[in-house]
C-alpha atoms as a PDB file:
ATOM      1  CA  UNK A   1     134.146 -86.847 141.010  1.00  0.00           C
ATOM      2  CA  UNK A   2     131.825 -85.899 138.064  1.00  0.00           C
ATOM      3  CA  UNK A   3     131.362 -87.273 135.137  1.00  0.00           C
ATOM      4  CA  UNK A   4     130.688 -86.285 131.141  1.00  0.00           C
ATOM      5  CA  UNK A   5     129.352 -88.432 128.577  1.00  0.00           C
ATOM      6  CA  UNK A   6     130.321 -87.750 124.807  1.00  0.00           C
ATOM      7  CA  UNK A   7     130.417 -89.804 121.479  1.00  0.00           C
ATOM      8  CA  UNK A   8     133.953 -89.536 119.502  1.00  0.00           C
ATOM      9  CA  UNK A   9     136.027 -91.508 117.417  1.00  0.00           C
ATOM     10  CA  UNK A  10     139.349 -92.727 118.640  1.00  0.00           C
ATOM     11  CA  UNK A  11     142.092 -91.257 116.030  1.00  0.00           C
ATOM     12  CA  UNK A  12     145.286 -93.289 116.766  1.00  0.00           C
ATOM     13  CA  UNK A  13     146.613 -92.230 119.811  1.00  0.00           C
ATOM     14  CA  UNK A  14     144.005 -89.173 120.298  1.00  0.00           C
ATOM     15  CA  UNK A  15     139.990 -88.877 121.035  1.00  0.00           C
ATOM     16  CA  UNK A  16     139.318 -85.587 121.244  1.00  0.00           C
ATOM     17  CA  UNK A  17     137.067 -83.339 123.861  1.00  0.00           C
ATOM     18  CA  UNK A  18     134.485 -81.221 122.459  1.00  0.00           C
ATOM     19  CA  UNK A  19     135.225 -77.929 122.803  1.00  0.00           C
ATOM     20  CA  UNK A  20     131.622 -77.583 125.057  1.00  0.00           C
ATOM     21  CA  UNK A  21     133.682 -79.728 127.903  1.00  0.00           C
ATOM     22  CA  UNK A  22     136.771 -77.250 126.885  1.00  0.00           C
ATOM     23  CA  UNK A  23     137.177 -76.667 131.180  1.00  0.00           C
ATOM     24  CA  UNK A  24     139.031 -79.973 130.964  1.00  0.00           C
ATOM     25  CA  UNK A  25     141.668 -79.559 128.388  1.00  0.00           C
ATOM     26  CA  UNK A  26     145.099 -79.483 130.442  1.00  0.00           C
ATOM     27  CA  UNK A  27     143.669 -81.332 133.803  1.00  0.00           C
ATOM     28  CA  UNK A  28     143.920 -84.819 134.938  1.00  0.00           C
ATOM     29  CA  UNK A  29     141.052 -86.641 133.879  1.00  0.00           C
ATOM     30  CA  UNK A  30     140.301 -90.504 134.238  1.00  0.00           C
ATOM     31  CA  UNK A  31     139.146 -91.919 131.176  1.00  0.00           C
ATOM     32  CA  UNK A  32     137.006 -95.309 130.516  1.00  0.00           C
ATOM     33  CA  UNK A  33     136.189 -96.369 126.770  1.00  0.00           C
ATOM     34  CA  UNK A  34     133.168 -98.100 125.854  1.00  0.00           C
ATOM     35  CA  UNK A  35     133.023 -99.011 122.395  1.00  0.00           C
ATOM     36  CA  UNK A  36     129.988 -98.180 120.565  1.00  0.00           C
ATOM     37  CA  UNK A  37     128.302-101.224 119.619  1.00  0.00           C
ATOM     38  CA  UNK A  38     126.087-100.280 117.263  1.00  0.00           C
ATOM     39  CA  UNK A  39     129.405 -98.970 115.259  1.00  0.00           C
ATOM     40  CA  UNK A  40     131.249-101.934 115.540  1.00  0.00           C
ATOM     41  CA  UNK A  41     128.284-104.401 114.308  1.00  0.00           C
ATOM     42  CA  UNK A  42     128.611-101.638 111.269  1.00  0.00           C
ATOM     43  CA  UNK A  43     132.116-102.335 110.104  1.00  0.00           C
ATOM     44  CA  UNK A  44     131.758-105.940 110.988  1.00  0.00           C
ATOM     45  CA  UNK A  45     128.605-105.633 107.977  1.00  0.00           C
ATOM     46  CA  UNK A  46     130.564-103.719 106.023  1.00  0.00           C
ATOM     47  CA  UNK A  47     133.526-106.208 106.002  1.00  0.00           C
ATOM     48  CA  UNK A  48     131.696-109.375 105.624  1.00  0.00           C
ATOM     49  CA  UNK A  49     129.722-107.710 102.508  1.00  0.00           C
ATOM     50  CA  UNK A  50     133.393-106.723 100.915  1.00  0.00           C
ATOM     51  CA  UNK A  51     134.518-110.159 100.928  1.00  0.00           C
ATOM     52  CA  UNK A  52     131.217-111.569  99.673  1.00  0.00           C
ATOM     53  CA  UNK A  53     131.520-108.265  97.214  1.00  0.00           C
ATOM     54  CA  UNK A  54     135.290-110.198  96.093  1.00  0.00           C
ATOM     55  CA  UNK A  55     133.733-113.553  96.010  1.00  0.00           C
ATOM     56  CA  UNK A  56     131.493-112.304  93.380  1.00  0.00           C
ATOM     57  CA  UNK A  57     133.378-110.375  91.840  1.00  0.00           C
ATOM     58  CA  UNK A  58     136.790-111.179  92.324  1.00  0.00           C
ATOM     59  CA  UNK A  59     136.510-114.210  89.848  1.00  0.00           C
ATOM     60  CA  UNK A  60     135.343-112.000  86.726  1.00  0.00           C
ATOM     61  CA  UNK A  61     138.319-111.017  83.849  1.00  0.00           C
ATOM     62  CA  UNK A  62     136.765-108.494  81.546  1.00  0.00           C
ATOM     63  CA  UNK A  63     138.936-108.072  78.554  1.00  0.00           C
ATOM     64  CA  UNK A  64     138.294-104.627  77.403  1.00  0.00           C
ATOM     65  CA  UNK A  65     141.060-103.957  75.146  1.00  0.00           C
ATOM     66  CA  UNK A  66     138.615-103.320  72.123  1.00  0.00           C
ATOM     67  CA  UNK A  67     136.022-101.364  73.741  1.00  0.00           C
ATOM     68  CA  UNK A  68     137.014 -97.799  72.287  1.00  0.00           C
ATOM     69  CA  UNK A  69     136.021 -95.029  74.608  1.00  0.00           C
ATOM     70  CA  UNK A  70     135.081 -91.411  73.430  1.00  0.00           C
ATOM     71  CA  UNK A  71     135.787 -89.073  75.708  1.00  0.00           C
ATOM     72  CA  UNK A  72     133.813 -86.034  73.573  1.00  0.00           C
ATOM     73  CA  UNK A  73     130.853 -88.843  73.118  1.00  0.00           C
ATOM     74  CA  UNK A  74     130.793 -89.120  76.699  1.00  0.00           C
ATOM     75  CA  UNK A  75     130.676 -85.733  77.921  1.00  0.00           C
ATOM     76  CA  UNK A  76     127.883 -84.102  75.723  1.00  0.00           C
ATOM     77  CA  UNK A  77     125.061 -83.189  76.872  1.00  0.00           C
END
């Protein structure tokens, strides 16, 4: 048996082959997933800064209903 190594990302029910390793669309292939680490320290970052991001933020009312805004003043240049 050989073997291929490629980086993808799972889309629902789908990864998808890069068409370089196109020899092995329509033949029985055994498939092992590894996730990628390095991605999934990523989101867990990402989601621990959103909720310190609501924390922050989440407790601010802004009443804005007389701020006028000029769209014309806005856009010149």
């Amino acid at each position: 048996m050989s073997a291929i190594e490629f980086k993808t990302t799972a889309l629902g029910e789908h990864i998808d082959i890069p068409a370089q390793f196109k020899s092995l669309f329509k033949k029985p292939v055994k498939i092992t997933v590894r996730l990628d680490e390095d991605s999934e320290t990523q989101q867990s970052r990402f989601e621990q800064n959103y909720v310190e991001v609501e924390n922050v933020f989440g407790e601010i009312n802004l009443d804005l209903s007389k701020f006028k805004f000029d769209r014309e003043q806005a856009n010149e240049r």
